[in-house]
PDB file of N, CA and C in Angstrom:
ATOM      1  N   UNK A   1      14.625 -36.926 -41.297  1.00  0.00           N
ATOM      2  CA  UNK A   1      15.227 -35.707 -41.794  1.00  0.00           C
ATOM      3  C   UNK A   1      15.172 -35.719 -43.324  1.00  0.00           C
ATOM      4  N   UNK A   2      14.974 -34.118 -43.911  1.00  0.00           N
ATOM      5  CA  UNK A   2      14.591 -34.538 -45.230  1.00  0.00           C
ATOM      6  C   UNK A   2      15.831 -34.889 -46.184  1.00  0.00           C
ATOM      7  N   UNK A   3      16.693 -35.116 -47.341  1.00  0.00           N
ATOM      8  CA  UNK A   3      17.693 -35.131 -47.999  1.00  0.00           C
ATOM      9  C   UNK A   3      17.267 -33.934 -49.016  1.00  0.00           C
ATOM     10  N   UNK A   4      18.372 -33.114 -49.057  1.00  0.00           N
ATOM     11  CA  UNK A   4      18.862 -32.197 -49.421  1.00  0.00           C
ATOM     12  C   UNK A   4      19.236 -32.253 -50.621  1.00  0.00           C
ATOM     13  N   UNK A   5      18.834 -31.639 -51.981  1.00  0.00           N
ATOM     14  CA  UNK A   5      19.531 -31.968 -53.185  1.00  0.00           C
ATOM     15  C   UNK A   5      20.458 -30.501 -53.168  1.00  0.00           C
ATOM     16  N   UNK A   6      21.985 -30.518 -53.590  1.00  0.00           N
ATOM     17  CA  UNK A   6      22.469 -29.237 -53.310  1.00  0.00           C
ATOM     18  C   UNK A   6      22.972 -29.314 -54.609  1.00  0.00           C
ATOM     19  N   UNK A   7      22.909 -29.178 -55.743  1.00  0.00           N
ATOM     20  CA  UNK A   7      22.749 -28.834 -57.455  1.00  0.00           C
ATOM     21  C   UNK A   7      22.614 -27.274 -57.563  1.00  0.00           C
ATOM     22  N   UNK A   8      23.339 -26.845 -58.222  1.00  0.00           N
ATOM     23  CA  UNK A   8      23.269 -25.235 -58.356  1.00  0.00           C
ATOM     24  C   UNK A   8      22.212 -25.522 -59.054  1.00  0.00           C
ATOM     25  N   UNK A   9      21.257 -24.188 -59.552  1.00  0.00           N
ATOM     26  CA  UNK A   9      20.780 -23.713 -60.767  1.00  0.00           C
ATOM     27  C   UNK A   9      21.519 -23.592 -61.848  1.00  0.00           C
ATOM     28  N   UNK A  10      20.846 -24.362 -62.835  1.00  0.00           N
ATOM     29  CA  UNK A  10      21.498 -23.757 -64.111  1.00  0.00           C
ATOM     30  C   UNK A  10      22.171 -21.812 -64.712  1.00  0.00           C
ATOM     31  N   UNK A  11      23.225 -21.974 -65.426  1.00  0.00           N
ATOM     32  CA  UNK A  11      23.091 -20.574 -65.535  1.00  0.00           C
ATOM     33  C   UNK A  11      22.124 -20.157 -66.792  1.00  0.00           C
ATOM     34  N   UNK A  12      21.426 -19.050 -66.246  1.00  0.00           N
ATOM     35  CA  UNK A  12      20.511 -18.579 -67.479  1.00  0.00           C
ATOM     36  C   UNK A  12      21.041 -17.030 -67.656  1.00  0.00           C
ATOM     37  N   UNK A  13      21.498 -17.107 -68.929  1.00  0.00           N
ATOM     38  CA  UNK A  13      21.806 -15.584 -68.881  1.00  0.00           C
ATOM     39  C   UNK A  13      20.947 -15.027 -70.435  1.00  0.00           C
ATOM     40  N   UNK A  14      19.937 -15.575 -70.696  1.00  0.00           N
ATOM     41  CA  UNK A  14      18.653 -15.235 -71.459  1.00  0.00           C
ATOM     42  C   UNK A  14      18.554 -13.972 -71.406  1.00  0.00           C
ATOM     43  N   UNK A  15      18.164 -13.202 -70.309  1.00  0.00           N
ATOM     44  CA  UNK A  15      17.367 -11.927 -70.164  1.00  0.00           C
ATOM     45  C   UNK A  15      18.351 -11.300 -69.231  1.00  0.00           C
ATOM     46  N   UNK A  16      19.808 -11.405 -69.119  1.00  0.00           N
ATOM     47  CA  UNK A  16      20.351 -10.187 -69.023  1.00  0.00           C
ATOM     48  C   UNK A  16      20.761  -9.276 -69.797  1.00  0.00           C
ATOM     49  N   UNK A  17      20.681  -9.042 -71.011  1.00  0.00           N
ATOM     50  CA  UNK A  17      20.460  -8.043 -72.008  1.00  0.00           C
ATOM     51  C   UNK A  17      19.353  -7.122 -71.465  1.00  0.00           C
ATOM     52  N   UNK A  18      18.464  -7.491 -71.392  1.00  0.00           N
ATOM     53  CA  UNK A  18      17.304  -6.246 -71.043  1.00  0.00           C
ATOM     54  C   UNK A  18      17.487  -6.107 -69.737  1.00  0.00           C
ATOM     55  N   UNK A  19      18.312  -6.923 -68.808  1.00  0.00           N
ATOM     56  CA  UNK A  19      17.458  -6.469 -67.218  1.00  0.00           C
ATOM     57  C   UNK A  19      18.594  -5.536 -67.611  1.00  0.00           C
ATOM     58  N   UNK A  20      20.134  -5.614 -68.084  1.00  0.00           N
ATOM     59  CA  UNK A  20      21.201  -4.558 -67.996  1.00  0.00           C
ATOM     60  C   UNK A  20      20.537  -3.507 -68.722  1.00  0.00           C
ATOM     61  N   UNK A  21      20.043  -3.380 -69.957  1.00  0.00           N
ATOM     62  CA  UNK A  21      19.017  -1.965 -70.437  1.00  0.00           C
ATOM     63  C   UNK A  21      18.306  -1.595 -69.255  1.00  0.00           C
ATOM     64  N   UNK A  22      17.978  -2.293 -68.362  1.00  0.00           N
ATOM     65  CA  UNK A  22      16.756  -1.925 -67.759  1.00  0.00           C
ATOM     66  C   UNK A  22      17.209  -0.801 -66.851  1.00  0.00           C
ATOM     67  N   UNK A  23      18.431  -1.334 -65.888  1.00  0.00           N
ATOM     68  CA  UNK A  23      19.586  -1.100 -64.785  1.00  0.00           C
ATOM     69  C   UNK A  23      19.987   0.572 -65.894  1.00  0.00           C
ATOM     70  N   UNK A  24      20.368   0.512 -66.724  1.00  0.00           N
ATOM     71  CA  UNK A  24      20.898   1.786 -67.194  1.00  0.00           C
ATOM     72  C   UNK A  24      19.718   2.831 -67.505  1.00  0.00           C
ATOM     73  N   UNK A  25      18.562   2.673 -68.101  1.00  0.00           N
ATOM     74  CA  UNK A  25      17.519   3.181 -67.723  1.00  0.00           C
ATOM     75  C   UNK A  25      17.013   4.082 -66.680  1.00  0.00           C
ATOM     76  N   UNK A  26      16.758   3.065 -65.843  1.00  0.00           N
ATOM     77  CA  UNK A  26      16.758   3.604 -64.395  1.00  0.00           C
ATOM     78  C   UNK A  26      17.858   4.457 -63.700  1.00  0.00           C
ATOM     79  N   UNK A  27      18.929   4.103 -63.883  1.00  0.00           N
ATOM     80  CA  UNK A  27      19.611   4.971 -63.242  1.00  0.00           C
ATOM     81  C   UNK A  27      19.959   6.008 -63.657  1.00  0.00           C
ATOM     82  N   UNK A  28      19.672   6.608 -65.161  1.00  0.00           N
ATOM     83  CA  UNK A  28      19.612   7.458 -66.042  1.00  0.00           C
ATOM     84  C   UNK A  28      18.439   8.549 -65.649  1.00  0.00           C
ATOM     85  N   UNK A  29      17.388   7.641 -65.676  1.00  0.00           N
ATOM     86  CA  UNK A  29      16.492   8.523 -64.903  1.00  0.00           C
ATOM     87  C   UNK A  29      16.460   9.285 -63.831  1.00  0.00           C
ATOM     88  N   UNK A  30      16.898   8.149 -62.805  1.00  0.00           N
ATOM     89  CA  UNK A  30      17.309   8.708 -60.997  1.00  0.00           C
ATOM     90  C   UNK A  30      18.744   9.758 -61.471  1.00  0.00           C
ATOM     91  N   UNK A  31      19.370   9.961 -61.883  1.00  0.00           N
ATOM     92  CA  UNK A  31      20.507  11.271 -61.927  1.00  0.00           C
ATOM     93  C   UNK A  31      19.642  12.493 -62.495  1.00  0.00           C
ATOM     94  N   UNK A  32      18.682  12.052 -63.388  1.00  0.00           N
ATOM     95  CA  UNK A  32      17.864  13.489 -64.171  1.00  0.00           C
ATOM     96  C   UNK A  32      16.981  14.149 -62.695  1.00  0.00           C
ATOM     97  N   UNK A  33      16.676  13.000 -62.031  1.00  0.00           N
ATOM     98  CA  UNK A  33      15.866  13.153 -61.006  1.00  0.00           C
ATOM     99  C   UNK A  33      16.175  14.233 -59.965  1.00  0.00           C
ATOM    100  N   UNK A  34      17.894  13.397 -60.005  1.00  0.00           N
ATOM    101  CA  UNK A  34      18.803  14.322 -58.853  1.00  0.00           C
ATOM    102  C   UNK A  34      19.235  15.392 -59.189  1.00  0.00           C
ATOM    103  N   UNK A  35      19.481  15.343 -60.762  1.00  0.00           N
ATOM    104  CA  UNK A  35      19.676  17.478 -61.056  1.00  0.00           C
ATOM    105  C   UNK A  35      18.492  17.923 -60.787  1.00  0.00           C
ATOM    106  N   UNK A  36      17.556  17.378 -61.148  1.00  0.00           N
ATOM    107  CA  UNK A  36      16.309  18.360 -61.214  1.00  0.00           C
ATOM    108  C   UNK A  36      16.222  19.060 -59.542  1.00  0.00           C
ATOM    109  N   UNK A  37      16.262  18.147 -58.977  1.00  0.00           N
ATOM    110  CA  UNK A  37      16.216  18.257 -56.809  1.00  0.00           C
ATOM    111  C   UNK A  37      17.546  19.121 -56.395  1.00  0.00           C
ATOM    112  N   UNK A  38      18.228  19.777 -57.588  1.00  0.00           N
ATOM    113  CA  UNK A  38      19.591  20.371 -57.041  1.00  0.00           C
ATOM    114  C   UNK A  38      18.373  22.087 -57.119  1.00  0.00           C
ATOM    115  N   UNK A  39      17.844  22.127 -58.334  1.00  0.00           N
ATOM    116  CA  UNK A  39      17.044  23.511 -58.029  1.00  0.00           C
ATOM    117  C   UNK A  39      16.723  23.745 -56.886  1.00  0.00           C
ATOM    118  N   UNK A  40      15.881  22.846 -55.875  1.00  0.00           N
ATOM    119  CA  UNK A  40      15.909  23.174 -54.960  1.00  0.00           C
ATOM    120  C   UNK A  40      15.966  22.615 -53.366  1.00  0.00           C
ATOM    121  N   UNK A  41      17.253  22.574 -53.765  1.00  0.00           N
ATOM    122  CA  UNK A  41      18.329  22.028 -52.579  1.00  0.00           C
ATOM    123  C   UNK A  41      18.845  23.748 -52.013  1.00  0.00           C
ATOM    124  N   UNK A  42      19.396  24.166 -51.329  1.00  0.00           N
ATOM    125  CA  UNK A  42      19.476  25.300 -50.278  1.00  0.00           C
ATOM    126  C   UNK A  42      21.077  24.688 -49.653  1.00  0.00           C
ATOM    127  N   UNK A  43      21.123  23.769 -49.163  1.00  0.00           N
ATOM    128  CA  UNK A  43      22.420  22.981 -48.417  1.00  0.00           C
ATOM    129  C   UNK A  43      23.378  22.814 -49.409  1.00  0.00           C
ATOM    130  N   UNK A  44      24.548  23.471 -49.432  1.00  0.00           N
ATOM    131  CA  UNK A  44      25.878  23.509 -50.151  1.00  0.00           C
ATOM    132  C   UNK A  44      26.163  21.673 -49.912  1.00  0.00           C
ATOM    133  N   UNK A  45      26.037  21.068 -48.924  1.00  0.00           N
ATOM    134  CA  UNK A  45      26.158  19.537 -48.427  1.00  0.00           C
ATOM    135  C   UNK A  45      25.528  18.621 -48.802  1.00  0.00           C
ATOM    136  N   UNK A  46      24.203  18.988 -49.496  1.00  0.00           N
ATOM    137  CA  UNK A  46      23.328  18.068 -50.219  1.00  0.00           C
ATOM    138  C   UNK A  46      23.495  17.980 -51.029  1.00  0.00           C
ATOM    139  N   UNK A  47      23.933  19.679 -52.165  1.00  0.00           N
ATOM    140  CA  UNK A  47      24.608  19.650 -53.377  1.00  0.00           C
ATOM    141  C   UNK A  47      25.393  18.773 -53.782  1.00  0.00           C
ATOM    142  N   UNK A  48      26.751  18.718 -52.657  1.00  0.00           N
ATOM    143  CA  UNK A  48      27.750  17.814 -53.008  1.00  0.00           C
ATOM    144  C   UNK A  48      27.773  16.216 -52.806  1.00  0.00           C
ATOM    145  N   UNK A  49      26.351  15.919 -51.992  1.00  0.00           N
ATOM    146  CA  UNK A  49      25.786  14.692 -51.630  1.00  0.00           C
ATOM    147  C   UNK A  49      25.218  14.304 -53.319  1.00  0.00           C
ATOM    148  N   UNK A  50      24.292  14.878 -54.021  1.00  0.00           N
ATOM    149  CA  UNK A  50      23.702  14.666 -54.980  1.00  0.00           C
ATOM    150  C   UNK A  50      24.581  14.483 -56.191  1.00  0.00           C
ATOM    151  N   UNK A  51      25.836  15.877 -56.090  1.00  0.00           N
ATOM    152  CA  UNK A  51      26.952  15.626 -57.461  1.00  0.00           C
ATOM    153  C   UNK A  51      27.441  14.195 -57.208  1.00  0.00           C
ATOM    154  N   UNK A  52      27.757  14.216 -56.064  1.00  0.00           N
ATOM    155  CA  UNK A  52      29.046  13.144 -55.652  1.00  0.00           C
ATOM    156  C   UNK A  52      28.417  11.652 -55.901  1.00  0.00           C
ATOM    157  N   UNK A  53      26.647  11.107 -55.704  1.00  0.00           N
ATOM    158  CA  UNK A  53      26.235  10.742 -56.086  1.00  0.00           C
ATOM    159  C   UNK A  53      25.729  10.040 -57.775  1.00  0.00           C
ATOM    160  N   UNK A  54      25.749  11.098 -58.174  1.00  0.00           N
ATOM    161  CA  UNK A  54      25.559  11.218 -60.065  1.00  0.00           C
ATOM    162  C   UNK A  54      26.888  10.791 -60.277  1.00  0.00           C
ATOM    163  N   UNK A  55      27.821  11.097 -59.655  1.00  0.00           N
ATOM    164  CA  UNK A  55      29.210  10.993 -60.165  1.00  0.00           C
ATOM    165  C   UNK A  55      29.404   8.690 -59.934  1.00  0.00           C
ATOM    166  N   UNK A  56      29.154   8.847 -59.099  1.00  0.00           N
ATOM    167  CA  UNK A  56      28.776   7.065 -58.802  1.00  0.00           C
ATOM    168  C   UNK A  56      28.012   6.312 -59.432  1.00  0.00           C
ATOM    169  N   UNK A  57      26.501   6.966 -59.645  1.00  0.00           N
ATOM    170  CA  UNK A  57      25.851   6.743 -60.790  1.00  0.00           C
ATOM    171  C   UNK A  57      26.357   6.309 -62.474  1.00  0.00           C
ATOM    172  N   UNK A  58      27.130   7.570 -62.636  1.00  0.00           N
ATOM    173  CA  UNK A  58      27.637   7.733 -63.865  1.00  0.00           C
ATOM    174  C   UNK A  58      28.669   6.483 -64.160  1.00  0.00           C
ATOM    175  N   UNK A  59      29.662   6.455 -62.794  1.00  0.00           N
ATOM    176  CA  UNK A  59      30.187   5.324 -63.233  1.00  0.00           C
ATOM    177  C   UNK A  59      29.798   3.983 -63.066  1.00  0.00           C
ATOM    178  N   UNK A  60      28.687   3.494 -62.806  1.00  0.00           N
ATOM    179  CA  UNK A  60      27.704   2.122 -62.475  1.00  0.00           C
ATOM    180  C   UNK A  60      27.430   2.202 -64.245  1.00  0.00           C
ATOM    181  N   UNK A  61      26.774   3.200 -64.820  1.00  0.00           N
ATOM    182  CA  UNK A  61      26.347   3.186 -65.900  1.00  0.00           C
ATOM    183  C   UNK A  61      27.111   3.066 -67.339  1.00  0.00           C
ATOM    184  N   UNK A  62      28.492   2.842 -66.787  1.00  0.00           N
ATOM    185  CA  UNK A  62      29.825   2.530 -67.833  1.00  0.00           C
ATOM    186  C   UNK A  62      29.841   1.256 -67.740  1.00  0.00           C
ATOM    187  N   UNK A  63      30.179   0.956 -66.002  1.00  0.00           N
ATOM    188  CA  UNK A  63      30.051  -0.727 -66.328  1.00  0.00           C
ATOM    189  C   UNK A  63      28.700  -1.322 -66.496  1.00  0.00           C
ATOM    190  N   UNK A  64      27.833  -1.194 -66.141  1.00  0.00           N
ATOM    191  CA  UNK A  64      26.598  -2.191 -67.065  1.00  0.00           C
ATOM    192  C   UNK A  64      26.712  -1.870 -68.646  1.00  0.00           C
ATOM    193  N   UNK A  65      27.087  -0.716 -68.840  1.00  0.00           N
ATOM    194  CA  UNK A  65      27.337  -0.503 -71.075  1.00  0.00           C
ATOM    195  C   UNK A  65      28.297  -1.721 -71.206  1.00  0.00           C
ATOM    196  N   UNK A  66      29.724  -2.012 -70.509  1.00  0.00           N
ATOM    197  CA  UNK A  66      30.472  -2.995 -70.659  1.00  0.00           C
ATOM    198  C   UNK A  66      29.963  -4.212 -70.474  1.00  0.00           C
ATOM    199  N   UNK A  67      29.180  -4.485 -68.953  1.00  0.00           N
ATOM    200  CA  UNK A  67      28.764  -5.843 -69.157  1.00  0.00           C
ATOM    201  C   UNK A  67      27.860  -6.155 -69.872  1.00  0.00           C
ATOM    202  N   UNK A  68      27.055  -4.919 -70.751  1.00  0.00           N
ATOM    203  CA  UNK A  68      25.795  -5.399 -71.897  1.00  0.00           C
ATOM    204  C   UNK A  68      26.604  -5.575 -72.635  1.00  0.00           C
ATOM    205  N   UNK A  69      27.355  -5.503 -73.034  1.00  0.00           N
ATOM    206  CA  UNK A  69      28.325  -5.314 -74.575  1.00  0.00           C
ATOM    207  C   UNK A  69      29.087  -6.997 -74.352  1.00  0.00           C
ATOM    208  N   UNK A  70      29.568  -7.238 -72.866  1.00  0.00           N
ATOM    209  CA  UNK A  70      29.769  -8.695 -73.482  1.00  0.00           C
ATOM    210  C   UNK A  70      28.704  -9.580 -72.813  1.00  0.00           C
ATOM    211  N   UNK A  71      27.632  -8.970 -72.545  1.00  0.00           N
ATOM    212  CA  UNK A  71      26.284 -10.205 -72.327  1.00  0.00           C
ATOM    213  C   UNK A  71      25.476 -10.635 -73.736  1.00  0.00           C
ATOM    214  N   UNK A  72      26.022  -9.288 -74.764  1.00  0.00           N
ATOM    215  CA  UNK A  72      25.319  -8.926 -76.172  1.00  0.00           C
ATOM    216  C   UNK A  72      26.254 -10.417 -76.870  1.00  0.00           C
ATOM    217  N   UNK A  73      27.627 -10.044 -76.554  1.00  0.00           N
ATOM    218  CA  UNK A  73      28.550 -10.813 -77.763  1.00  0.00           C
ATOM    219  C   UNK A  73      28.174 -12.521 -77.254  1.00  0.00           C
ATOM    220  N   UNK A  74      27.611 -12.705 -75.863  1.00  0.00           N
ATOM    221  CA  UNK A  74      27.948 -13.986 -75.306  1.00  0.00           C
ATOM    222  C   UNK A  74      26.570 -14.406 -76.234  1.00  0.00           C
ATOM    223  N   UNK A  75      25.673 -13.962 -76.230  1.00  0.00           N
ATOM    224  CA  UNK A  75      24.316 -14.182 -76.544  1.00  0.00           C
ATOM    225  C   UNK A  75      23.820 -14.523 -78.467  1.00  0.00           C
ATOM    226  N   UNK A  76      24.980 -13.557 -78.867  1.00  0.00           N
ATOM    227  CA  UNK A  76      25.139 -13.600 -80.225  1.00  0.00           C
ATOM    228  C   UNK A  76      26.163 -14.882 -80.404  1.00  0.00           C
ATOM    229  N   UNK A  77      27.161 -15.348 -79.934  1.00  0.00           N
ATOM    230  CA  UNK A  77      27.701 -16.280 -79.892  1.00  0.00           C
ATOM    231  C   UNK A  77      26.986 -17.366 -79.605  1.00  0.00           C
ATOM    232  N   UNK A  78      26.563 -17.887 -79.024  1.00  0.00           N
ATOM    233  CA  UNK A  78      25.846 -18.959 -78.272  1.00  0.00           C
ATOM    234  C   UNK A  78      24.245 -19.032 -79.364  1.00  0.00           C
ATOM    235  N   UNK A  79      24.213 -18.397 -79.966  1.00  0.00           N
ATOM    236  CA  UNK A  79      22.938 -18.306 -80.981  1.00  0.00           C
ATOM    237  C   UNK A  79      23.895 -19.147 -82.300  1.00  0.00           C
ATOM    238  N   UNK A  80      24.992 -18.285 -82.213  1.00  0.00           N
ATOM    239  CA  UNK A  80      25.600 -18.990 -83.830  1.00  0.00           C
ATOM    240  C   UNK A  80      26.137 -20.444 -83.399  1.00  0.00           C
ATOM    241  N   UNK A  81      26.455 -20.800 -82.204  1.00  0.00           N
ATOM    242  CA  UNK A  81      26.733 -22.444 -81.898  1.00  0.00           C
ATOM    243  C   UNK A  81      25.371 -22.851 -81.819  1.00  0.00           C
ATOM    244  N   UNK A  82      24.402 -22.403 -81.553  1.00  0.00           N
ATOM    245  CA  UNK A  82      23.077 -23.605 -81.791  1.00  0.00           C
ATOM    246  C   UNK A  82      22.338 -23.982 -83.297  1.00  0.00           C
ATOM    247  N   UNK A  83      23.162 -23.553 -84.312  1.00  0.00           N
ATOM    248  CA  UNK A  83      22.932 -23.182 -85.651  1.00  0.00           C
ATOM    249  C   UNK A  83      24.129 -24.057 -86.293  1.00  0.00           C
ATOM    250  N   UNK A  84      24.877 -24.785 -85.662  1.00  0.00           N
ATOM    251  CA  UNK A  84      26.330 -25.209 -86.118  1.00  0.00           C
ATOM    252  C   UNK A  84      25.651 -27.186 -86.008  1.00  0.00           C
TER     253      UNK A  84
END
């Protein structure tokens, strides 16, 4: 039987700055996407499927601004301790 090394991964939080740009991006896009598809939507139910949607959207896109803002400060920190 083989032995198992069970060691987490290190944490790398390098490139969550951009993947969180990335995440707000995109979902910035997909809401422009979903007004644009309200022109022509016909169903009063899809309407409120699509608002009610953007509205979820919108708030996903507050918290990734928050968690970039302290993935930004952790990253700027951790730069000025390797300089110390």
């Amino acid at each position: 039987m083989a032995e198992y090394n069970n060691r987490p991964n290190p944490d790398d939080r390098s490139d969550n700055v951009e993947k969180l740009q990335s995440k707000v991006f995109h979902t910035i896009q997909n809401m422009e996407r979903a007004e644009e598809s309200l022109a022509y939507t016909d169903s009063e139910e899809q309407k409120q499927a699509i608002e009610a949607k953007n509205e979820r959207r919108r708030e996903s896109i507050d918290a990734f601004r928050s968690e970039l803002k302290d993935e930004a400060a952790y990253q700027r920190n951790n730069q000025d301790n390797q300089y110390k």
